[in-house]
C-alpha atoms as a PDB file:
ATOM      1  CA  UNK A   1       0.000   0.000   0.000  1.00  0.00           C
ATOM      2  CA  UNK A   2       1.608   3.233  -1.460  1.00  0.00           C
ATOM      3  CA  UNK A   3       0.775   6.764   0.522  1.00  0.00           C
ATOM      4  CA  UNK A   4      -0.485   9.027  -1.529  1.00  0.00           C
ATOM      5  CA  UNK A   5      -0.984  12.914  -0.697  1.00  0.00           C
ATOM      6  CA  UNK A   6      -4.216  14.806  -1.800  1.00  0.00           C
ATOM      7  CA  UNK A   7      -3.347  17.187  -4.695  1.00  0.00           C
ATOM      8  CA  UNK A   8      -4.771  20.108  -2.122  1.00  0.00           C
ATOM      9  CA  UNK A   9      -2.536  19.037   0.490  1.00  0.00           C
ATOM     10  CA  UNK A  10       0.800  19.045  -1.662  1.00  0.00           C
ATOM     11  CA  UNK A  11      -0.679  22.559  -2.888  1.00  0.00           C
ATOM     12  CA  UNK A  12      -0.633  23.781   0.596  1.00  0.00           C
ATOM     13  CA  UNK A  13       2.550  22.696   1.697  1.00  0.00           C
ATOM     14  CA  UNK A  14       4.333  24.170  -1.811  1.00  0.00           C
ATOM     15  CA  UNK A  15       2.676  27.748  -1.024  1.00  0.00           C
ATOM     16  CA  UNK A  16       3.714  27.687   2.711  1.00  0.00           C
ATOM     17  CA  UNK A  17       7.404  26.609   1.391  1.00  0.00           C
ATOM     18  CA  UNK A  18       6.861  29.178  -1.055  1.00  0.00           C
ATOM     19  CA  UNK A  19       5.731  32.179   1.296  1.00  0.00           C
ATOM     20  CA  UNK A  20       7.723  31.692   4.522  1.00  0.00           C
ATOM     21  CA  UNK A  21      10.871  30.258   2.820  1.00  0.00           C
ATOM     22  CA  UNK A  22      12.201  33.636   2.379  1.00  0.00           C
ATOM     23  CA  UNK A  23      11.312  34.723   5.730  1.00  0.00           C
ATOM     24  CA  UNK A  24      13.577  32.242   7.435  1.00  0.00           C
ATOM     25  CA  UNK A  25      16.451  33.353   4.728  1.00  0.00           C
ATOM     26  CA  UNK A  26      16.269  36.745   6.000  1.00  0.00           C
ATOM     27  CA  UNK A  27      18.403  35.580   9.069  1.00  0.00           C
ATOM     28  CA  UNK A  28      20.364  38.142  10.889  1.00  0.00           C
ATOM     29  CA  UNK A  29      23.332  36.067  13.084  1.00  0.00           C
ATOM     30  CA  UNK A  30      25.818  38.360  15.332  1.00  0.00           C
ATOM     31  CA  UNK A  31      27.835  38.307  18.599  1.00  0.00           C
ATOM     32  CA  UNK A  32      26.912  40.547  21.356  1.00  0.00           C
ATOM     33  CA  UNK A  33      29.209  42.404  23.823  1.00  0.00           C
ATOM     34  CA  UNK A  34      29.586  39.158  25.936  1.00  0.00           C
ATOM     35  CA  UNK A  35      30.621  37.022  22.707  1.00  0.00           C
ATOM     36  CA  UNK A  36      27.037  34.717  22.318  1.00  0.00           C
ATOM     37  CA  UNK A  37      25.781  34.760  18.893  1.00  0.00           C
ATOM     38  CA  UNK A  38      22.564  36.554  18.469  1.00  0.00           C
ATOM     39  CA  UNK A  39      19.636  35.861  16.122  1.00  0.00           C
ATOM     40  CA  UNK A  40      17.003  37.616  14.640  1.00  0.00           C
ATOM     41  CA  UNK A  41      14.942  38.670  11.232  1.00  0.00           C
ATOM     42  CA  UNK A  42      16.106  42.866  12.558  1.00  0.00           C
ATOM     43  CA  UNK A  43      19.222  44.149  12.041  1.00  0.00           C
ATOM     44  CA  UNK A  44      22.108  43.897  15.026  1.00  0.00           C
ATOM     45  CA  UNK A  45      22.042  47.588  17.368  1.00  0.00           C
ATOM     46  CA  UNK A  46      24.377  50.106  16.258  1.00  0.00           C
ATOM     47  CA  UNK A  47      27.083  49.320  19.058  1.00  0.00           C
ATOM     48  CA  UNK A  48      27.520  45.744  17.091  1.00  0.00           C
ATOM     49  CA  UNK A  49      31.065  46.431  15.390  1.00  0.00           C
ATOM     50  CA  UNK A  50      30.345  45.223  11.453  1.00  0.00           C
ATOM     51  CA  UNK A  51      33.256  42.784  12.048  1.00  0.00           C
ATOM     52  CA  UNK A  52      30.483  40.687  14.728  1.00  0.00           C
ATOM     53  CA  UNK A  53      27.826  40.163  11.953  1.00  0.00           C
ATOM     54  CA  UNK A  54      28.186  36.810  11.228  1.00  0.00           C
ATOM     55  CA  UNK A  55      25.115  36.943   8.862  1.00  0.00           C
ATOM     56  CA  UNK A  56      23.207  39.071   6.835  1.00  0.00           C
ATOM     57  CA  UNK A  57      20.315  38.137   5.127  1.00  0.00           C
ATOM     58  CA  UNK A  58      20.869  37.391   1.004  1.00  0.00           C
ATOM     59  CA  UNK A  59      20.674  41.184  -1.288  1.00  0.00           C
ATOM     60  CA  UNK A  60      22.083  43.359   2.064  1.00  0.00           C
ATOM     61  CA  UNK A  61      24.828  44.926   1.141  1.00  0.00           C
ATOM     62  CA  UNK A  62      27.888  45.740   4.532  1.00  0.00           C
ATOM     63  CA  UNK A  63      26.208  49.448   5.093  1.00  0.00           C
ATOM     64  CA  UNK A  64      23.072  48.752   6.501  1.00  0.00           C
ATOM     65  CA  UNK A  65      21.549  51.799   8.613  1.00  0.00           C
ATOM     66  CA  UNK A  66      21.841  49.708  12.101  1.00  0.00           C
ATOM     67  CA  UNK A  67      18.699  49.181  13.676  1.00  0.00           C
ATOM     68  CA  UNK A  68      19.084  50.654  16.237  1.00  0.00           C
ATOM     69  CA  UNK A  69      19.613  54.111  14.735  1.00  0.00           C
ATOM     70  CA  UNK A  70      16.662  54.222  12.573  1.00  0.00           C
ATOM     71  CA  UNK A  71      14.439  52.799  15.986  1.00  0.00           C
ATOM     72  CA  UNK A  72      15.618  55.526  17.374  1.00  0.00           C
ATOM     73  CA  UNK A  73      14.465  58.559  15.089  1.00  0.00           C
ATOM     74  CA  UNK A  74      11.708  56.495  14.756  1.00  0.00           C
ATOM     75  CA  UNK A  75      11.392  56.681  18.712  1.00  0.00           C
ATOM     76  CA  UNK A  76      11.988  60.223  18.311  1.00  0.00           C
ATOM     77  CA  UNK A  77       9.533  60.883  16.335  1.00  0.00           C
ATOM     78  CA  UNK A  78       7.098  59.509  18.133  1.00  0.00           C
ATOM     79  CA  UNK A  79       7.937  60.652  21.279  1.00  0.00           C
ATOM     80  CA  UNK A  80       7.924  64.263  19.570  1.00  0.00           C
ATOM     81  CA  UNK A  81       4.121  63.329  18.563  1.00  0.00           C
ATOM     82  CA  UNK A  82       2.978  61.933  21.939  1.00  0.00           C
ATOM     83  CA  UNK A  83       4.328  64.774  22.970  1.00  0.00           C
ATOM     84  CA  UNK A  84       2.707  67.330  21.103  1.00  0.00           C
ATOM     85  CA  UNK A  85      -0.531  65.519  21.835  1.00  0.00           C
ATOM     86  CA  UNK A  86      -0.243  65.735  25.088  1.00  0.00           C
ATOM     87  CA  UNK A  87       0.340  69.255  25.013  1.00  0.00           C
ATOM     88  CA  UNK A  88      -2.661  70.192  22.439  1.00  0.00           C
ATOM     89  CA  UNK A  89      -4.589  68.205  25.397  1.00  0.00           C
ATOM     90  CA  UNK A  90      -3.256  69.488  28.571  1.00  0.00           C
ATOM     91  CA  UNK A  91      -4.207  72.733  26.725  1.00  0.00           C
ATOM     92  CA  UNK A  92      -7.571  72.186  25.657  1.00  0.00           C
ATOM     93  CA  UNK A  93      -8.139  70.797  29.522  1.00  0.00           C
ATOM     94  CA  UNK A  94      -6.779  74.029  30.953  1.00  0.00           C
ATOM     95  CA  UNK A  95      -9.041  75.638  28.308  1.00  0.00           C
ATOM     96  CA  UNK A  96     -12.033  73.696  30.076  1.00  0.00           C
ATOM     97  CA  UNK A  97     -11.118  74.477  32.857  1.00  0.00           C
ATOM     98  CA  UNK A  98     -10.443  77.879  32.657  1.00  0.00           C
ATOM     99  CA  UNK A  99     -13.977  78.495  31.077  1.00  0.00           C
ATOM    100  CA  UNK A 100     -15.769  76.221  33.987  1.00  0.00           C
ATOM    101  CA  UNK A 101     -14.013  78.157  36.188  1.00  0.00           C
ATOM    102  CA  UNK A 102     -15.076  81.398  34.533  1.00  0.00           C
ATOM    103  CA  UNK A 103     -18.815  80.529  34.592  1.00  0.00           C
ATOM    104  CA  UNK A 104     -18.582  79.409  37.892  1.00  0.00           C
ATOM    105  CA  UNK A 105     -17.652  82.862  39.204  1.00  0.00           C
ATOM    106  CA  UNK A 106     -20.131  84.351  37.511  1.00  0.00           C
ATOM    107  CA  UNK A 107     -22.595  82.224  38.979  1.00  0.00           C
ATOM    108  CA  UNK A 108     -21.480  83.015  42.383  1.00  0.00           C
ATOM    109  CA  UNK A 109     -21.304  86.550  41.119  1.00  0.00           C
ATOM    110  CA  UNK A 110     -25.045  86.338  40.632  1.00  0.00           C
ATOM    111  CA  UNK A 111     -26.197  84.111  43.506  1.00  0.00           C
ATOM    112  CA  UNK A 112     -23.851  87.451  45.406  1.00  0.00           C
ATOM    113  CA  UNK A 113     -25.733  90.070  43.933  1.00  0.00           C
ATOM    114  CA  UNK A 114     -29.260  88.288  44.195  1.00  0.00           C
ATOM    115  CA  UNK A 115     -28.120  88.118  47.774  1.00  0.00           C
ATOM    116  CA  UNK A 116     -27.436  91.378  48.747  1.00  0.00           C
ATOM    117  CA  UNK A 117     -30.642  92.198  46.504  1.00  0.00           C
ATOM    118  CA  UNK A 118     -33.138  90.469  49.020  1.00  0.00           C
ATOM    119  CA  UNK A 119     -30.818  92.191  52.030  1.00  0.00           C
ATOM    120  CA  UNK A 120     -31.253  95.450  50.695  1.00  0.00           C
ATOM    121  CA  UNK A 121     -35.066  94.429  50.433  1.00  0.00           C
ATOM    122  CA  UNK A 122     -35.447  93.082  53.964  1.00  0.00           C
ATOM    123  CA  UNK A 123     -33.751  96.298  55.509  1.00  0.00           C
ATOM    124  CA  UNK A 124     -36.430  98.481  53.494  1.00  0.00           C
ATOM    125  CA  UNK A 125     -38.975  96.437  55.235  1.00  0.00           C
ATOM    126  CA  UNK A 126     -37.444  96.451  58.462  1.00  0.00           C
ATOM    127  CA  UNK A 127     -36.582 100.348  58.190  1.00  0.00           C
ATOM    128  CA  UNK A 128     -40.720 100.711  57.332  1.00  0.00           C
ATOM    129  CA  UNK A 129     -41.622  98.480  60.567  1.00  0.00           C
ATOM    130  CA  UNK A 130     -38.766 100.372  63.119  1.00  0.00           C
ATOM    131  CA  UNK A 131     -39.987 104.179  62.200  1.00  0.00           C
ATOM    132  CA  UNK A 132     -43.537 103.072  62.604  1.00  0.00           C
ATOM    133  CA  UNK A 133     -42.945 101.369  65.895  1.00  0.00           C
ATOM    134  CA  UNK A 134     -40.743 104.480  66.769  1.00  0.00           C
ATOM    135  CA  UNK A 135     -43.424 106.701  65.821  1.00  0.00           C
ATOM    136  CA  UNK A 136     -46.286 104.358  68.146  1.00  0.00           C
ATOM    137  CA  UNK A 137     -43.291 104.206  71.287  1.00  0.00           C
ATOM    138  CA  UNK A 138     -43.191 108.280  70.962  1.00  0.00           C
ATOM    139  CA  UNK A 139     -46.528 109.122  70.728  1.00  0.00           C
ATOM    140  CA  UNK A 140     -47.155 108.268  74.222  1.00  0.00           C
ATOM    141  CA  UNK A 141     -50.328 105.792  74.051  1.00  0.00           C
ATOM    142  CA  UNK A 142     -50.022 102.959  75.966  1.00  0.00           C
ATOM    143  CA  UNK A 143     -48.492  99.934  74.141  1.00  0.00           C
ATOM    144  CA  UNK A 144     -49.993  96.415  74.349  1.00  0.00           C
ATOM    145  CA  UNK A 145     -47.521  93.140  73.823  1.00  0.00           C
ATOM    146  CA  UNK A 146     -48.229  89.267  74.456  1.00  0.00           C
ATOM    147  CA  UNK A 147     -46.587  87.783  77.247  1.00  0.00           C
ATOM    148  CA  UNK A 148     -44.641  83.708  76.523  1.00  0.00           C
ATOM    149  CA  UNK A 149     -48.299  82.948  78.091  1.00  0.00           C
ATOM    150  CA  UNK A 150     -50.383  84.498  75.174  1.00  0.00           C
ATOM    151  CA  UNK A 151     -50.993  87.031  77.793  1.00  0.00           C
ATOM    152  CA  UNK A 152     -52.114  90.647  76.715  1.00  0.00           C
ATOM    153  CA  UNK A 153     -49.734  93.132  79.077  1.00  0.00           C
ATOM    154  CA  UNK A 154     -48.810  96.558  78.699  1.00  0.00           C
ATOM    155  CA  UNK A 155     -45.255  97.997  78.556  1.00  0.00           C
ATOM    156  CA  UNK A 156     -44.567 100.218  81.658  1.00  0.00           C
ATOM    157  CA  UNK A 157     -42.010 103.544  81.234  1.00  0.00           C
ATOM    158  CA  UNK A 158     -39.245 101.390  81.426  1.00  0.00           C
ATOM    159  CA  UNK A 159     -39.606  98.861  78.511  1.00  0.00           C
ATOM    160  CA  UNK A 160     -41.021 101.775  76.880  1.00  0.00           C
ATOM    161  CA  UNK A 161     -37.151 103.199  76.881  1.00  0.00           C
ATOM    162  CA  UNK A 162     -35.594  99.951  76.026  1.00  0.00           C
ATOM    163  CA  UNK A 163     -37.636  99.418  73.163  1.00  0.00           C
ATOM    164  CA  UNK A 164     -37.562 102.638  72.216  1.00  0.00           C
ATOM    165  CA  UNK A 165     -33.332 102.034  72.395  1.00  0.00           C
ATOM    166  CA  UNK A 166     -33.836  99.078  70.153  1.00  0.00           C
ATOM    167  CA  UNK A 167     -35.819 100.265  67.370  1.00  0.00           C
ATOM    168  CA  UNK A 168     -33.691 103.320  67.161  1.00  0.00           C
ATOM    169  CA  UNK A 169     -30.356 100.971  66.735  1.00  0.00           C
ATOM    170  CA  UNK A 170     -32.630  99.192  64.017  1.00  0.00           C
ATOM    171  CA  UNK A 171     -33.142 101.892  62.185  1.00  0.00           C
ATOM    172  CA  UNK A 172     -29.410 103.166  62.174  1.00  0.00           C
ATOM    173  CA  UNK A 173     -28.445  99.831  61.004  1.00  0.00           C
ATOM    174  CA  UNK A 174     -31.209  99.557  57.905  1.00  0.00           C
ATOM    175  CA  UNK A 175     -32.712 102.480  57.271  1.00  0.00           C
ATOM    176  CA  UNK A 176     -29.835 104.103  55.149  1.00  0.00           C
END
């Protein structure tokens, strides 16, 4: 009994022969600082004296830009375009930022000025209230308050004074 191999699977094994032949050709083979041979399908670093190459891969001629070299300008590069990005973000942040920040204070600037706005109102009021009391405690009629027992009782000469004292320092601090 003879093997025989699908026409398929001799197709298959042709292309991959074919395809990843060259790959393996394409064999770098060097010794390192410490003297072991090194392998691999990149060039050896640039501190690899061209006397270590042991192999280059077929078509590469002795000047090859080293590896290592052309990695790094290529590391340069883009280090010089994360870092750019990273600026034109950090700046657009602080540009967020900056304008949160603005509106922000001009919220509080508004909640401040509605503020003082119902201040100034409640001191009108108050001013209204402390001349008309003033006006009742100087016209001499006798004065009626509620007691902590719900009590009607009537304010002799001397809380006449003192409230009299009090309304007057209410109306120097609102009525102005």
């Amino acid at each position: 009994m003879s093997l025989r191999l699908s026409p398929l699977f001799q197709l298959l094994t042709l292309s991959a022969l074919v395809l990843f032949g060259p790959a393996a050709e394409a064999q770098w083979k060097w010794k390192d600082a410490s003297g072991k041979v090194q392998y691999s399908d990149l060039p050896p670093p640039a501190s690899v004296p061209e006397k270590d190459v042991l192999l280059r891969p077929p078509g590469v001629r002795t000047t090859v830009v080293p590896y290592g070299s052309a990695q790094a300008a290529a590391a340069s590069a883009a280090a010089a375009a994360s870092a750019n990005a990273a600026a034109q973000a950090t700046a657009k942040k602080e540009g967020e930022q900056q304008g949160k920040a603005k509106k922000e204070a001009e919220q509080a600037q508004a909640r401040k000025a509605e503020d003082e706005k119902k201040l100034a109102t409640a001191r009108a009021e108050n001013c209204v209230r402390a001349r008309h009391n003033l006006t009742l405690l100087d016209a001499g009629t006798r004065v009626a308050t509620m007691n902590e027992a719900g009590e009607q009782s009537f304010m002799d000469d001397k809380q006449r004074a003192a409230e009299r004292e009090r309304v007057q320092g209410v109306i120097k601090s609102d009525c102005r």
